[in-house]
C-alpha atoms as a PDB file:
ATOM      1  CA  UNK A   1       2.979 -19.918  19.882  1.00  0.00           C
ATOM      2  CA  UNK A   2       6.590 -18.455  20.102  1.00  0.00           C
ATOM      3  CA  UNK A   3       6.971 -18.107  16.217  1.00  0.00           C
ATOM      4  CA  UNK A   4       4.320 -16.411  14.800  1.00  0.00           C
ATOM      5  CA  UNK A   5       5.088 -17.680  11.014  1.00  0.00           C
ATOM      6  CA  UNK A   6       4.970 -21.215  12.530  1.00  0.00           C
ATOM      7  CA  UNK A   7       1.503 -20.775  14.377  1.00  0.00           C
ATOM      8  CA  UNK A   8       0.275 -19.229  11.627  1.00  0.00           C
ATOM      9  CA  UNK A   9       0.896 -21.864   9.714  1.00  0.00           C
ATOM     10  CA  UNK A  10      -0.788 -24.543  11.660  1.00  0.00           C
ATOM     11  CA  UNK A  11      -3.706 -22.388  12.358  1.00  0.00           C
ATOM     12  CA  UNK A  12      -4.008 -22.598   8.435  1.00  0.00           C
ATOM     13  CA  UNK A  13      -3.034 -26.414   7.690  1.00  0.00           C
ATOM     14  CA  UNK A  14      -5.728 -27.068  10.227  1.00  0.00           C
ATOM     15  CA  UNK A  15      -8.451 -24.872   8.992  1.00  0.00           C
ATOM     16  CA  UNK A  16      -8.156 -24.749   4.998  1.00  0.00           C
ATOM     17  CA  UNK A  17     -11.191 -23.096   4.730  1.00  0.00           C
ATOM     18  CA  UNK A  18      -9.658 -19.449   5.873  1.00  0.00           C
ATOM     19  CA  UNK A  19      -9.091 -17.634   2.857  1.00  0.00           C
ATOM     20  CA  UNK A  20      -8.319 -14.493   1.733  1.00  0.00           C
ATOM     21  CA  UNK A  21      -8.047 -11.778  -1.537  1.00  0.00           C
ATOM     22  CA  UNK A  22      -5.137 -10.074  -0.193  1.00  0.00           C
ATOM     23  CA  UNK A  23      -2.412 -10.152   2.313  1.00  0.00           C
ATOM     24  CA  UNK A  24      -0.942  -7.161   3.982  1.00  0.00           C
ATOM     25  CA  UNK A  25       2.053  -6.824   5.535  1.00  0.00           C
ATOM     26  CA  UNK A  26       2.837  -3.380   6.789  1.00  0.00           C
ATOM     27  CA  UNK A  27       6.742  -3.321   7.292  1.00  0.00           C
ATOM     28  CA  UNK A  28       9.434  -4.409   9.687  1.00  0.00           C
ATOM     29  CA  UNK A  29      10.156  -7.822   8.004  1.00  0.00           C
ATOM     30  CA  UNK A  30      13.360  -7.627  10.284  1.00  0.00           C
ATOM     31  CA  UNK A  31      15.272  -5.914  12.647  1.00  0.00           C
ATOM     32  CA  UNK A  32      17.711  -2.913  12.517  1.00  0.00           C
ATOM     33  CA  UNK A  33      17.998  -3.862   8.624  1.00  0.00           C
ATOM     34  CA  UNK A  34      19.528  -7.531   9.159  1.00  0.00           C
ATOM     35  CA  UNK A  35      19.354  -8.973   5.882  1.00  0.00           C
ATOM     36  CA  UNK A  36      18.579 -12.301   7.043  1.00  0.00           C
ATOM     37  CA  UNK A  37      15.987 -11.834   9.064  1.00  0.00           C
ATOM     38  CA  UNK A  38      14.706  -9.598   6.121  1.00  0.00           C
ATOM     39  CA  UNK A  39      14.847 -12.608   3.774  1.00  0.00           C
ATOM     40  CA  UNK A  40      13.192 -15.021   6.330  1.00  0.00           C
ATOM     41  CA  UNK A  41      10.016 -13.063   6.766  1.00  0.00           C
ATOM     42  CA  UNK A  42       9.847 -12.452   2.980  1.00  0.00           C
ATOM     43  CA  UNK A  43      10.141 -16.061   2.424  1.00  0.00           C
ATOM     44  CA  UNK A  44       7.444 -16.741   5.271  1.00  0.00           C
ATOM     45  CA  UNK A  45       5.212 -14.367   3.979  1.00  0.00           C
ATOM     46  CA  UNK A  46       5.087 -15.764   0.229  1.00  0.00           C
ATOM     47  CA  UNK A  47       4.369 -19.007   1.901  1.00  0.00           C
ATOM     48  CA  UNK A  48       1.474 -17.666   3.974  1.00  0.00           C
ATOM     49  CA  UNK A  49       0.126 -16.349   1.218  1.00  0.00           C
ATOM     50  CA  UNK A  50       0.152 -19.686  -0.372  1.00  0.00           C
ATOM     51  CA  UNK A  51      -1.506 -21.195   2.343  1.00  0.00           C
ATOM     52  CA  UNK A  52      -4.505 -18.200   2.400  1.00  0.00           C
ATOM     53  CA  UNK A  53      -4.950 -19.060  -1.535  1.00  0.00           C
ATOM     54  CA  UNK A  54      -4.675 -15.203  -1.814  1.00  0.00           C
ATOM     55  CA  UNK A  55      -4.266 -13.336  -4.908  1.00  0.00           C
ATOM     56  CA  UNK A  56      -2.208 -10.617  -3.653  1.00  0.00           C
ATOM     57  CA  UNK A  57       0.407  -9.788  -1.017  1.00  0.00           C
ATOM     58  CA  UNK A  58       0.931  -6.459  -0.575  1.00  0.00           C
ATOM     59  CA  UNK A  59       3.754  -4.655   1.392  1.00  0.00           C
ATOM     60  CA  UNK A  60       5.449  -1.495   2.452  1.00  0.00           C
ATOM     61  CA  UNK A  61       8.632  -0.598   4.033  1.00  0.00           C
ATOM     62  CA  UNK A  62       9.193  -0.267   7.536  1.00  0.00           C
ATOM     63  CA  UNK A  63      12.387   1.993   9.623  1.00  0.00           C
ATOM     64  CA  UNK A  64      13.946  -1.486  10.116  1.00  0.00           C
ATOM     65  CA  UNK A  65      13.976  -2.619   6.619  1.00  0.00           C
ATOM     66  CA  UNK A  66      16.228   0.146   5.533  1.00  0.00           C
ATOM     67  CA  UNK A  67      20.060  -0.113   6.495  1.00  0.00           C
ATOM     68  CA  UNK A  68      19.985   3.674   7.059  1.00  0.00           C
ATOM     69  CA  UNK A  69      22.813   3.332   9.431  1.00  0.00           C
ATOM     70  CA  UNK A  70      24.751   1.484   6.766  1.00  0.00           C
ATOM     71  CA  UNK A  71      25.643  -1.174   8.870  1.00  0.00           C
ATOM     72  CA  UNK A  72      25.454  -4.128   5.759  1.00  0.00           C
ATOM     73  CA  UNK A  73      25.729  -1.492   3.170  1.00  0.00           C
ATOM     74  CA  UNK A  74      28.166   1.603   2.395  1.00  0.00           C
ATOM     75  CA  UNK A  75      25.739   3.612   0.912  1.00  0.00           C
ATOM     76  CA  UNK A  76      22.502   2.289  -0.033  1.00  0.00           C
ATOM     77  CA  UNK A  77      19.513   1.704   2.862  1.00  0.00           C
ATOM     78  CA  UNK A  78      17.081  -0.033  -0.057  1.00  0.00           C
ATOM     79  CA  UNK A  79      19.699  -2.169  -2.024  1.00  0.00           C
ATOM     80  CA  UNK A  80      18.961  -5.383  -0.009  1.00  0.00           C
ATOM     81  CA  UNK A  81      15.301  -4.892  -0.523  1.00  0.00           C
ATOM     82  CA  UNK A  82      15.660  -4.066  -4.118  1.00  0.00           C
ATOM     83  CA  UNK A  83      17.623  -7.770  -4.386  1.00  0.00           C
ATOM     84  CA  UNK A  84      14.969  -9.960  -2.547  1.00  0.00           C
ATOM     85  CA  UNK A  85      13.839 -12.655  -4.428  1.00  0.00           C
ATOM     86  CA  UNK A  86      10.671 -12.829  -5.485  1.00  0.00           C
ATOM     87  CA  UNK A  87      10.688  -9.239  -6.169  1.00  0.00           C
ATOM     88  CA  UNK A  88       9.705  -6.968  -3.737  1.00  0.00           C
ATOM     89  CA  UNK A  89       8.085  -5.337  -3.196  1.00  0.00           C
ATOM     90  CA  UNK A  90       5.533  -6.196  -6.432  1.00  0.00           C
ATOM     91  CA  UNK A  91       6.234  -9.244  -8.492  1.00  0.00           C
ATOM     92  CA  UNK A  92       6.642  -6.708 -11.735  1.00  0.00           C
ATOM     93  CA  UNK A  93       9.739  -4.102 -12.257  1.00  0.00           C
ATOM     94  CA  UNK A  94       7.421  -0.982 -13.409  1.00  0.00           C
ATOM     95  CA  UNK A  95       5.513  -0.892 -10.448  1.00  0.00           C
ATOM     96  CA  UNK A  96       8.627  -1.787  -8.392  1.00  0.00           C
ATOM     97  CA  UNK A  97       9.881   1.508 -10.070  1.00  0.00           C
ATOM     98  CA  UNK A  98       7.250   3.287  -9.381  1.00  0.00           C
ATOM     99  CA  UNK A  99       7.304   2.660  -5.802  1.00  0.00           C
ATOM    100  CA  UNK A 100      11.150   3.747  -5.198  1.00  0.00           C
ATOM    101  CA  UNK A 101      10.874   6.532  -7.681  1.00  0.00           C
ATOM    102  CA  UNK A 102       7.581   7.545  -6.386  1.00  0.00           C
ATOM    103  CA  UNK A 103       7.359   6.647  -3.051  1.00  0.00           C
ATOM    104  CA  UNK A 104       4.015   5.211  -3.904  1.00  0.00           C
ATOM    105  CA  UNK A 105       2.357   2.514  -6.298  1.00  0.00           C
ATOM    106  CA  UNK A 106      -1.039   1.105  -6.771  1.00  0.00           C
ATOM    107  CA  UNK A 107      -2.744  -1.998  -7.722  1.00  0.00           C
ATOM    108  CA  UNK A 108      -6.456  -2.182  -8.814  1.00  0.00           C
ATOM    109  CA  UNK A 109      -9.134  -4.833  -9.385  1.00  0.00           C
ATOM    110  CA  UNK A 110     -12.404  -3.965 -10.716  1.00  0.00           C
ATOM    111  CA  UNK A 111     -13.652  -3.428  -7.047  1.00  0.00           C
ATOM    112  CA  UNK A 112     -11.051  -2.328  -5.136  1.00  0.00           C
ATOM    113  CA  UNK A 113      -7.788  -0.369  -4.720  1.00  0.00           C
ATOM    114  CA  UNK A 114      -4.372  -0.639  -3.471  1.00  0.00           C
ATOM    115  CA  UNK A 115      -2.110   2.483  -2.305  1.00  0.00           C
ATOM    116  CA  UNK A 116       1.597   1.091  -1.279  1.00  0.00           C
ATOM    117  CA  UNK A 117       2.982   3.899   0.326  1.00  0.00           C
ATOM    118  CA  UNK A 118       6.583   3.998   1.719  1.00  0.00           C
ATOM    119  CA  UNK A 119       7.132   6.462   4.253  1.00  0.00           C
ATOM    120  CA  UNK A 120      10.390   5.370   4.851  1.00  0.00           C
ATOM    121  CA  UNK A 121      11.574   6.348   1.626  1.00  0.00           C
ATOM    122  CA  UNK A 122      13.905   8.956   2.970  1.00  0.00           C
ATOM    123  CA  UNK A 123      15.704   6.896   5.760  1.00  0.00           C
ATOM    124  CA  UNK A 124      19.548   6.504   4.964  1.00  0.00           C
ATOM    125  CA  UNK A 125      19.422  10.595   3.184  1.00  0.00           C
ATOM    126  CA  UNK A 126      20.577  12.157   6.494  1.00  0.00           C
ATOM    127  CA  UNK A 127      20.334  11.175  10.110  1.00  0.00           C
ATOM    128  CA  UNK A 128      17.484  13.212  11.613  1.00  0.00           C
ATOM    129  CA  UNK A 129      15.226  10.787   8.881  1.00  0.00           C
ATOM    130  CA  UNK A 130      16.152   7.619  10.640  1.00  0.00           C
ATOM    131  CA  UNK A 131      13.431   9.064  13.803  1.00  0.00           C
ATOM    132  CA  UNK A 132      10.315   9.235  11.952  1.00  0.00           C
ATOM    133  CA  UNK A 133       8.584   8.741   8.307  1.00  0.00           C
ATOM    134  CA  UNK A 134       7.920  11.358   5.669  1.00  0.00           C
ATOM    135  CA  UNK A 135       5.483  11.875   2.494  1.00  0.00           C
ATOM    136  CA  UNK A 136       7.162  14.449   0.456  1.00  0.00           C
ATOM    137  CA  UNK A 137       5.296  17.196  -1.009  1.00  0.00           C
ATOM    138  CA  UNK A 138       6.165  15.671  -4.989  1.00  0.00           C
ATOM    139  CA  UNK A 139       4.621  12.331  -3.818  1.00  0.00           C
ATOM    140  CA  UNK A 140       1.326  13.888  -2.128  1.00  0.00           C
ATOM    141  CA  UNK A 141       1.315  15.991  -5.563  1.00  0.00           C
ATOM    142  CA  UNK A 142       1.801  12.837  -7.784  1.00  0.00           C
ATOM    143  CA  UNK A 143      -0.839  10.899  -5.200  1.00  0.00           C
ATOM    144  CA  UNK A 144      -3.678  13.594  -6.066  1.00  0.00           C
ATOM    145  CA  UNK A 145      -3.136  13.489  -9.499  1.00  0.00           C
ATOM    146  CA  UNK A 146      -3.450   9.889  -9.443  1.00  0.00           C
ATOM    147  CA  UNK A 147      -6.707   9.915  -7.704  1.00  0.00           C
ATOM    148  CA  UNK A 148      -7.890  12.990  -9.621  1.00  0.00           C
ATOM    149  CA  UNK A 149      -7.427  10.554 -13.245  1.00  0.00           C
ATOM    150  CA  UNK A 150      -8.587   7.093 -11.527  1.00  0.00           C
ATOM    151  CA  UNK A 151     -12.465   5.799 -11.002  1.00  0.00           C
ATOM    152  CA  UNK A 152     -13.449   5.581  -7.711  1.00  0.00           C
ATOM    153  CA  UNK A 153     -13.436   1.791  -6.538  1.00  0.00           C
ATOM    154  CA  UNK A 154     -16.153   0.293  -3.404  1.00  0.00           C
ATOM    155  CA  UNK A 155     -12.942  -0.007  -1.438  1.00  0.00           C
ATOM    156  CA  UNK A 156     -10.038   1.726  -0.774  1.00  0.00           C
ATOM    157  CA  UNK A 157      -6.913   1.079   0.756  1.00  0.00           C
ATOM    158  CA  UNK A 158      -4.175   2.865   2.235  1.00  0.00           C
ATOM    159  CA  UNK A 159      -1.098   1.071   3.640  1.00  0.00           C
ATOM    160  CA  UNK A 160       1.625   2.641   5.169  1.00  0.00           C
ATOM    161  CA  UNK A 161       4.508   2.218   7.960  1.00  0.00           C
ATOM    162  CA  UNK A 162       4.434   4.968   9.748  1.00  0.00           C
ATOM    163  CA  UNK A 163       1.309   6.350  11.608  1.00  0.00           C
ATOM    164  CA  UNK A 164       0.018  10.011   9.688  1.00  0.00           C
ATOM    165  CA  UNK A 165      -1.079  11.358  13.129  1.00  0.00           C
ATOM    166  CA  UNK A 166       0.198  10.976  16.191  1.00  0.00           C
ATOM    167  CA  UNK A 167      -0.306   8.230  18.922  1.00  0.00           C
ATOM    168  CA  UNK A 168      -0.166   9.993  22.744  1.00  0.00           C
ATOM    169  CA  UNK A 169      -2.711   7.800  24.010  1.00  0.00           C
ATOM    170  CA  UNK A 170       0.058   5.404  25.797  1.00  0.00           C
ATOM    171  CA  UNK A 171       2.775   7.550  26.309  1.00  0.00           C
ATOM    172  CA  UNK A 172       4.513   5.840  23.018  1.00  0.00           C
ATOM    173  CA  UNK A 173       5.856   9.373  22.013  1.00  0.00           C
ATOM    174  CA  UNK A 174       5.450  11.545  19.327  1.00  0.00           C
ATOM    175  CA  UNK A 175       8.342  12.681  17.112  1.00  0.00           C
ATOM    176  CA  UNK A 176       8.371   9.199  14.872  1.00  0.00           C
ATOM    177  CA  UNK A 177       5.002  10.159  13.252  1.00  0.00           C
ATOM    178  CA  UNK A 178       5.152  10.150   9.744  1.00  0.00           C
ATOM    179  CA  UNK A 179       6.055  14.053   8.670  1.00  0.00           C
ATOM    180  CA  UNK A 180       3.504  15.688   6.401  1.00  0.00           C
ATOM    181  CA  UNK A 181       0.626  12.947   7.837  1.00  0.00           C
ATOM    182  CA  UNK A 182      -2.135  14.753   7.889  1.00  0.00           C
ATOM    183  CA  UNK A 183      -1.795  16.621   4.308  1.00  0.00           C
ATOM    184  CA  UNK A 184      -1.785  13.118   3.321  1.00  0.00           C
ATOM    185  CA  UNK A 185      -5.412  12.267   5.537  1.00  0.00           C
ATOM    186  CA  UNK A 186      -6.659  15.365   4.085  1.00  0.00           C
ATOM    187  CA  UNK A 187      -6.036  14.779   0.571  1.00  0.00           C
ATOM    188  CA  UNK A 188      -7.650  11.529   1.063  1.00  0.00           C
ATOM    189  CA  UNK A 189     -10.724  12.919   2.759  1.00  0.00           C
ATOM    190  CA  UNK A 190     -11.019  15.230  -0.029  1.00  0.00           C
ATOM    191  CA  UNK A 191     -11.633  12.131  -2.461  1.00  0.00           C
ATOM    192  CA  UNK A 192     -14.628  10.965  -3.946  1.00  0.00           C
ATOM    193  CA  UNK A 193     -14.258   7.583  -2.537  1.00  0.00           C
ATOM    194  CA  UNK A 194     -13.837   6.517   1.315  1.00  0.00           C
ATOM    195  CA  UNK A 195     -10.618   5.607   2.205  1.00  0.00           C
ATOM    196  CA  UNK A 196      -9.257   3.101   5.023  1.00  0.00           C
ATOM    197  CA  UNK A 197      -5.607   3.871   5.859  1.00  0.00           C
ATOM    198  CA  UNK A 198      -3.820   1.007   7.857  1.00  0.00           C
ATOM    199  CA  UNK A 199      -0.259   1.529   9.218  1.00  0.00           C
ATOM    200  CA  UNK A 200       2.541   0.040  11.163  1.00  0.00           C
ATOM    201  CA  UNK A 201       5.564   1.234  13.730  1.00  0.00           C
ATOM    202  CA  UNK A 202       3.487   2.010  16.455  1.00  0.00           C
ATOM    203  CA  UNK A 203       2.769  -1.190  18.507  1.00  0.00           C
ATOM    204  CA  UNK A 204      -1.003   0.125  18.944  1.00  0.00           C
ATOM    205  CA  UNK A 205      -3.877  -0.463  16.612  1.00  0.00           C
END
């Protein structure tokens, strides 16, 4: 299947019984910031959710969902983003504040956690941003003071854009790794609960 929205739809019209708790999406809804694509792929992914009776979708940006060449916007890479409709990229405004004030926001259930993590908060500041992702050393601050006032949880996700170490193994290259990474793996490891980090940008799992 050529469209992956549309396949994945009639893989789950024809088998109802796949189900899920959560969807992730891990950025990229579009393509060098094109709103419409952006608004597509939101759309779609609301709809898949639907379709997986999940609970939650949960998302993060990507490089290409920020207009940090300000091709569709003067000045501001997030604003379409911050317009989407349903929200985005929580359904409620304080975490959605959290999240672009923070750079980070979490959701919890009784068993499990949530970290939404943009690393591509600072694309559209200056141009040497727009080639990789960053965790700031205010966010990995906030981050372990978060984790040093929460109870641990049986699971524990991570989601993120860009990869916190870097990928060599396919000659993919290595300057668009996500800058402070591995402060950001160690602070993690140093948790009382086990964490599973899953990221985007890098076409390599």
């Amino acid at each position: 299947e050529k469209n992956p929205f549309a396949g994945l739809t009639t893989l789950l019209q024809a088998q109802s019984e796949l189900k899920t708790q959560c969807l992730l999406c891990l950025g990229d809804l579009g393509d060098k910031a094109r709103p419409g694509g952006i608004k597509y792929a939101w759309e779609r992914l609301h709809t898949l959710k639907g379709l997986l009776q999940a609970d939650h979708l949960f998302v993060t940006s990507g490089n290409h969902d920020c207009d940090s060449r300000h091709v569709f916007a003067n000045f501001d890479a997030k604003g379409f983003l911050q317009s989407l409709s349903p929200p985005y990229p929580f359904p409620d405004e304080l975490r959605n504040d959290r999240y672009w004030a923070r750079h980070f926001a979490v959701h919890e259930e009784s068993d499990y956690r949530i970290v939404c993590l943009n690393s591509a908060a600072y694309h559209g500041n200056a141009p040497v941003e727009i080639e990789h992702g960053r965790v700031s050393e205010a966010t990995l601050a906030r981050l372990k003071q978060y984790l040093g006032s929460s109870a641990p949880k049986r699971v524990n996700i991570l989601i993120c854009h860009h990869h916190p170490q870097p990928h060599s193994e396919l000659g993919l290259g290595e300057s668009d790794t996500m800058k402070s990474g591995q402060l950001l793996l160690d602070l993690l490891a140093a948790d009382d609960s086990a964490w599973i980090v899953i990221h985007g940008h890098k076409h390599h799992p």
